[in-house]
C-alpha atoms as a PDB file:
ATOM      1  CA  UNK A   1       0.000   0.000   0.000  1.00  0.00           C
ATOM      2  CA  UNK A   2       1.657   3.780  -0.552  1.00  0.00           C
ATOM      3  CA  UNK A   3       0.848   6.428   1.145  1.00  0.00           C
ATOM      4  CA  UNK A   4      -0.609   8.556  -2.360  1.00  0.00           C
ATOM      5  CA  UNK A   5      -4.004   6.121  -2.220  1.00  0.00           C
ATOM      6  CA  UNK A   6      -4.375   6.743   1.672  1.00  0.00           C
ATOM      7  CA  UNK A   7      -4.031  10.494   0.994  1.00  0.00           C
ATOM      8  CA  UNK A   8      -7.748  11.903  -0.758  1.00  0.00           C
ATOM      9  CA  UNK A   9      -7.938  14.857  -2.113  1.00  0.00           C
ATOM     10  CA  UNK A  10     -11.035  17.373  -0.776  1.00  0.00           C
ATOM     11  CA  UNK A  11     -11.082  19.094  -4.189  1.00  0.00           C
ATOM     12  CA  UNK A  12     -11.002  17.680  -7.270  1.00  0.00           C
ATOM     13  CA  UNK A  13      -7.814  18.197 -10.279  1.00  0.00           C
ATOM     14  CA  UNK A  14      -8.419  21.492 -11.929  1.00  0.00           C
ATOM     15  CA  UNK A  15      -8.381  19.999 -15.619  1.00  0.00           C
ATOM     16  CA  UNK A  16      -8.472  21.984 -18.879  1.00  0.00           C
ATOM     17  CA  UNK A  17     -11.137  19.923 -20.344  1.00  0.00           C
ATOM     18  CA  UNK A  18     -13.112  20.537 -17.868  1.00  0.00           C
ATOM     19  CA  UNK A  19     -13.174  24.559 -17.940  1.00  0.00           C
ATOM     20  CA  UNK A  20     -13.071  24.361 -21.888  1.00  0.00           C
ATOM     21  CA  UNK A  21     -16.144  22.266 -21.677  1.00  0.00           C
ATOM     22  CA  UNK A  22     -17.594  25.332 -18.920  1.00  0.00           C
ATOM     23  CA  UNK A  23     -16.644  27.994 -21.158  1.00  0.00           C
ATOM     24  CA  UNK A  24     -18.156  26.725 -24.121  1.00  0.00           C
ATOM     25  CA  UNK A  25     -21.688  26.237 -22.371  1.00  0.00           C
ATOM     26  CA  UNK A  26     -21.395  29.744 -20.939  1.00  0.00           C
ATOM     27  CA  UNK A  27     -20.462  31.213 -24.605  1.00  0.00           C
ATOM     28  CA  UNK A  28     -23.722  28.932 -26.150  1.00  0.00           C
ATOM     29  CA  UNK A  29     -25.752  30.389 -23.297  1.00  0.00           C
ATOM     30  CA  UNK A  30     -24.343  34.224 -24.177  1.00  0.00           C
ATOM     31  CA  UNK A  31     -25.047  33.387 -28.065  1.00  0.00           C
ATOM     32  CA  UNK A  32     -28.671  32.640 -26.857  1.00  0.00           C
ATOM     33  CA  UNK A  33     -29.076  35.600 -24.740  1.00  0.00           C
ATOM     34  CA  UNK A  34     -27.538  38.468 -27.317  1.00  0.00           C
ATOM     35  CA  UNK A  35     -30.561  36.222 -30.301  1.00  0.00           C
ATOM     36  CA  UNK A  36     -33.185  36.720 -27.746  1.00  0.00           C
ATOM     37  CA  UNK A  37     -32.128  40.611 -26.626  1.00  0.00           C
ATOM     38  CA  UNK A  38     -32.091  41.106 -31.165  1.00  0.00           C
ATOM     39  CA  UNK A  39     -34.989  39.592 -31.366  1.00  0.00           C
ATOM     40  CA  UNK A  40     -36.908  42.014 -28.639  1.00  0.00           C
ATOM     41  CA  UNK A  41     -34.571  44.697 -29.680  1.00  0.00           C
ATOM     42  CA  UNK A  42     -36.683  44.221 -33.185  1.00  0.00           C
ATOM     43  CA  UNK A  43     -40.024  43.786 -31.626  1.00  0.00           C
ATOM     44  CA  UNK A  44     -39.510  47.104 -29.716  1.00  0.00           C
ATOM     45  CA  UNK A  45     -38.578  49.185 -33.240  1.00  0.00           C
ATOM     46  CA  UNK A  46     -42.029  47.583 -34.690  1.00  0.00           C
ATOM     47  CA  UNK A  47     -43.821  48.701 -31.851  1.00  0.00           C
ATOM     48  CA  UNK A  48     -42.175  52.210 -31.927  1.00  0.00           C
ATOM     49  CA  UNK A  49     -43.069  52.302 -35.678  1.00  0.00           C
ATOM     50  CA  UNK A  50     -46.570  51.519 -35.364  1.00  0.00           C
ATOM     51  CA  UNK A  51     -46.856  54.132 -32.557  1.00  0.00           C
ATOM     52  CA  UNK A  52     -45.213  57.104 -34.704  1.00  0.00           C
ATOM     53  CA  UNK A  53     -47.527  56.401 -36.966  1.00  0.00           C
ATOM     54  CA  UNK A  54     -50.455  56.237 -34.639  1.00  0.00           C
ATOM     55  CA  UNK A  55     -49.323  59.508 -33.427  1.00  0.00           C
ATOM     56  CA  UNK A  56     -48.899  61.113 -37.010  1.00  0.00           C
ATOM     57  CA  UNK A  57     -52.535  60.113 -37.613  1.00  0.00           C
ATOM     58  CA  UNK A  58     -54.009  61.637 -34.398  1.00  0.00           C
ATOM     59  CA  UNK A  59     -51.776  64.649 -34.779  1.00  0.00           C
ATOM     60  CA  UNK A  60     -53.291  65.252 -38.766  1.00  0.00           C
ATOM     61  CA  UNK A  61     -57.245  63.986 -37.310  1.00  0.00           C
ATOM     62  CA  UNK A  62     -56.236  66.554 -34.231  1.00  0.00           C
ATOM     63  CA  UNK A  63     -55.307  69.174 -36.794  1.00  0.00           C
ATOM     64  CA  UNK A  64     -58.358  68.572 -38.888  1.00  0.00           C
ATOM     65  CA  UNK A  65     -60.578  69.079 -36.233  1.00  0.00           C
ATOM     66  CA  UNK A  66     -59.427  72.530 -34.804  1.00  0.00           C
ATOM     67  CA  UNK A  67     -59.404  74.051 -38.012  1.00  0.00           C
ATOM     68  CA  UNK A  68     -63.109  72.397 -38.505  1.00  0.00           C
ATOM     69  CA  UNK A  69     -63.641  74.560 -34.858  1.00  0.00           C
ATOM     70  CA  UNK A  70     -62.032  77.339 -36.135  1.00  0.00           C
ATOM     71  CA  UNK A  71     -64.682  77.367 -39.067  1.00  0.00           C
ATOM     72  CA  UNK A  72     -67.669  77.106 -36.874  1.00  0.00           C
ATOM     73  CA  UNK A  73     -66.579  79.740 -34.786  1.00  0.00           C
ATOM     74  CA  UNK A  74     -66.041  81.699 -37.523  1.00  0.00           C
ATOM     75  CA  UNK A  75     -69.483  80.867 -38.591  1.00  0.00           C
ATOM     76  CA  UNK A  76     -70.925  80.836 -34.942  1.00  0.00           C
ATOM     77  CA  UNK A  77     -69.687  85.054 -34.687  1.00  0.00           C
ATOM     78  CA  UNK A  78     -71.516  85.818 -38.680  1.00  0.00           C
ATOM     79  CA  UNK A  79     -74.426  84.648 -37.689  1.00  0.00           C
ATOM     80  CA  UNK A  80     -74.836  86.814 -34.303  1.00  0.00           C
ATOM     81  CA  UNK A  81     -73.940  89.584 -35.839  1.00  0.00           C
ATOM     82  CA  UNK A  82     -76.606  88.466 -38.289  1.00  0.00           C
ATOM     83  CA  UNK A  83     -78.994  87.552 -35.466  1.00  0.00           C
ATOM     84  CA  UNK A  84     -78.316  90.691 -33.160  1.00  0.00           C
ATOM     85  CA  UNK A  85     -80.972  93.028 -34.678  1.00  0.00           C
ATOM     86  CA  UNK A  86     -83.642  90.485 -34.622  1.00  0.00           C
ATOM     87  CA  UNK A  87     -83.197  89.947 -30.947  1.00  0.00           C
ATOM     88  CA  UNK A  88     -83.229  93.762 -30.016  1.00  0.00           C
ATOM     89  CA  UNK A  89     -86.062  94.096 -31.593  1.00  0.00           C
ATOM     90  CA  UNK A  90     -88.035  91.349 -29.950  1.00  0.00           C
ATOM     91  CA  UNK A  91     -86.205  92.081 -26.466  1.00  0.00           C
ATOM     92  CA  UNK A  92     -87.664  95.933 -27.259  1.00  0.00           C
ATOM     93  CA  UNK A  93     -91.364  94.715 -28.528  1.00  0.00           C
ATOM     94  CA  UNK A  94     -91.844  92.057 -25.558  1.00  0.00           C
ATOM     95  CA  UNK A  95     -89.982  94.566 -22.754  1.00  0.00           C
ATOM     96  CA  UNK A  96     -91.511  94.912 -19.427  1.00  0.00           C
ATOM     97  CA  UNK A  97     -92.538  97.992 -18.207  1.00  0.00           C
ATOM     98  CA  UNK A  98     -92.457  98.621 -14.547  1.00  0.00           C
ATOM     99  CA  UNK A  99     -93.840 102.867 -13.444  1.00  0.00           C
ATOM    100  CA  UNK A 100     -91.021 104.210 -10.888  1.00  0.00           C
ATOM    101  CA  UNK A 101     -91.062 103.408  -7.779  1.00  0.00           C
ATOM    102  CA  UNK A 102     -92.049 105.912  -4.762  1.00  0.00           C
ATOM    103  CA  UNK A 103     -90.702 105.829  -1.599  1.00  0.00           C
ATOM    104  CA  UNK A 104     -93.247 107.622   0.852  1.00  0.00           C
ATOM    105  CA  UNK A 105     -90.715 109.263   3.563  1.00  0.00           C
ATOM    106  CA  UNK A 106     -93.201 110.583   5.866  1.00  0.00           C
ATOM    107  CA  UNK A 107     -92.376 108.180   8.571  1.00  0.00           C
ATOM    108  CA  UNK A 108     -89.671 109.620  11.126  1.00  0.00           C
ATOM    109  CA  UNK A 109     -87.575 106.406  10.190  1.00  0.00           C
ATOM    110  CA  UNK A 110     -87.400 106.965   6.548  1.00  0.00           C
ATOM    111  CA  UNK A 111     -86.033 110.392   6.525  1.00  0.00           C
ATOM    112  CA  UNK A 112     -82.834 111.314   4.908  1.00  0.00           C
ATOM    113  CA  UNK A 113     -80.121 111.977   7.269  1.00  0.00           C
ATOM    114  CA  UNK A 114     -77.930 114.563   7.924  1.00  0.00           C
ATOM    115  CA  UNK A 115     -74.221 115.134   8.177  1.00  0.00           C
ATOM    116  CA  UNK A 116     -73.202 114.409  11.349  1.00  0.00           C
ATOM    117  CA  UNK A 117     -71.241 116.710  13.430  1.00  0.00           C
ATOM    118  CA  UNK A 118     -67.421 115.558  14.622  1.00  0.00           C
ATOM    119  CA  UNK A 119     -66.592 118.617  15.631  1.00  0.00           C
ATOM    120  CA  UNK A 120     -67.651 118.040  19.256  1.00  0.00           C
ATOM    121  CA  UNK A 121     -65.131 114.401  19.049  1.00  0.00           C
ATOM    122  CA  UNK A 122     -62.515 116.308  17.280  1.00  0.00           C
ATOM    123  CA  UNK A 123     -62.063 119.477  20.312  1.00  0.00           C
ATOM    124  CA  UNK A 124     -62.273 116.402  22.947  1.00  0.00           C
ATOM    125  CA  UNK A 125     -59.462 114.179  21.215  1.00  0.00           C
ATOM    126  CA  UNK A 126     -57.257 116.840  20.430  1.00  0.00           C
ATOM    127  CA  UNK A 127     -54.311 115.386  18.250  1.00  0.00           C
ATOM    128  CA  UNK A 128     -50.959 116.014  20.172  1.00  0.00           C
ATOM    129  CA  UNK A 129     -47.271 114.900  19.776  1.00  0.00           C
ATOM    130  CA  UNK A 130     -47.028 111.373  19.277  1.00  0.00           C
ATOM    131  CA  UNK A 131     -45.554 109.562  22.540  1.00  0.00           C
ATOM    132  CA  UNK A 132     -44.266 106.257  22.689  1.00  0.00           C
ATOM    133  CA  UNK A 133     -46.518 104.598  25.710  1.00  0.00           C
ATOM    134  CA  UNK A 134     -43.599 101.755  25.727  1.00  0.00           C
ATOM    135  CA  UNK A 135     -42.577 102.976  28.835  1.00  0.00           C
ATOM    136  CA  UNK A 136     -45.514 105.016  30.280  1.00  0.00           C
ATOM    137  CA  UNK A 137     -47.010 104.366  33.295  1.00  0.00           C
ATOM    138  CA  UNK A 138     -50.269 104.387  31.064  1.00  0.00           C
ATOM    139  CA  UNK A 139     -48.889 101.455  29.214  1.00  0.00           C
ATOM    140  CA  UNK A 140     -50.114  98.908  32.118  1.00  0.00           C
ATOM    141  CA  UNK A 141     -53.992 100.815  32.200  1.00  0.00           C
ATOM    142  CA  UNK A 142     -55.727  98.821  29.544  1.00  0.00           C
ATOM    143  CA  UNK A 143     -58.659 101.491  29.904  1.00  0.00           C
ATOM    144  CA  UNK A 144     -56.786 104.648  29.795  1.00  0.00           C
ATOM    145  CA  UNK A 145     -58.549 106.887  27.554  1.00  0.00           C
ATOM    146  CA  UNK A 146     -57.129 110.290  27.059  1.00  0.00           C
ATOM    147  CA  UNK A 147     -58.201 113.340  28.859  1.00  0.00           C
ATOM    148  CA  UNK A 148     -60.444 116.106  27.497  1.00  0.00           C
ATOM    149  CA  UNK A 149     -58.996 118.937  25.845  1.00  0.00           C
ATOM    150  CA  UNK A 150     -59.450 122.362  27.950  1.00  0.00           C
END
């Protein structure tokens, strides 16, 4: 017995086969990947083509229809200018006639009022200098109210 068959090996002999045979699967797989990626790649530029030319077609019916707008409202303002006569002339034979009103004001409550006189409010509130009550001992009064005028 020698002592290479009593010695095993945990990993297994790194063999060139063996990685040439790993490479060449990975490669096939790539190969298969980059077909399938051309093949969407192509489904995607059909489906952008259709969808330009969807949009071309709503942009020429979208264009179509505003100048058809433009044309009724060019239409629509002709015939009120046509129509406006015909309607001030009915609005004027079918108006509704109301006499003025009159207000009776001989009631004390309903007469008209007079200007009324400050001039009493104006010698009691005299206007003075302008203080700064910041540090008045009027500051703290909430009810101070100034003092008649002499």
């Amino acid at each position: 017995m020698s002592f290479s068959s009593l010695i095993s090996r945990s990993k297994p002999k790194h063999r060139a086969v063996d990685k040439v045979a790993e490479l060449e699967a990975e490669n096939e797989a790539l190969v298969r990947q980059v077909l399938g990626a051309m093949e969407y790649i192509g489904q995607l530029e059909l489906v952008n083509a259709c969808l330009t030319d969807t949009a071309r077609k709503v942009t020429e019916q979208r264009d179509a229809a505003w100048g058809e707008r433009d044309g009724f409202q060019r239409e629509l303002v002709a015939s009120r200018a046509l129509l406006a006569p015909f309607l001030a002339a009915e609005a004027n034979a079918n108006a509704i006639t109301v006499p003025a009103s009159v207000r009776d004001t001989t009631a004390f409550e309903d007469q008209a009022t007079a200007p009324i006189d400050v001039s009493d409010f104006r010698t009691r509130f005299t206007v003075g200098p302008v203080v700064s009550l910041h540090h008045s001992p009027q500051a703290a009064d909430p009810t101070h109210i100034p003092a008649q005028a002499a």
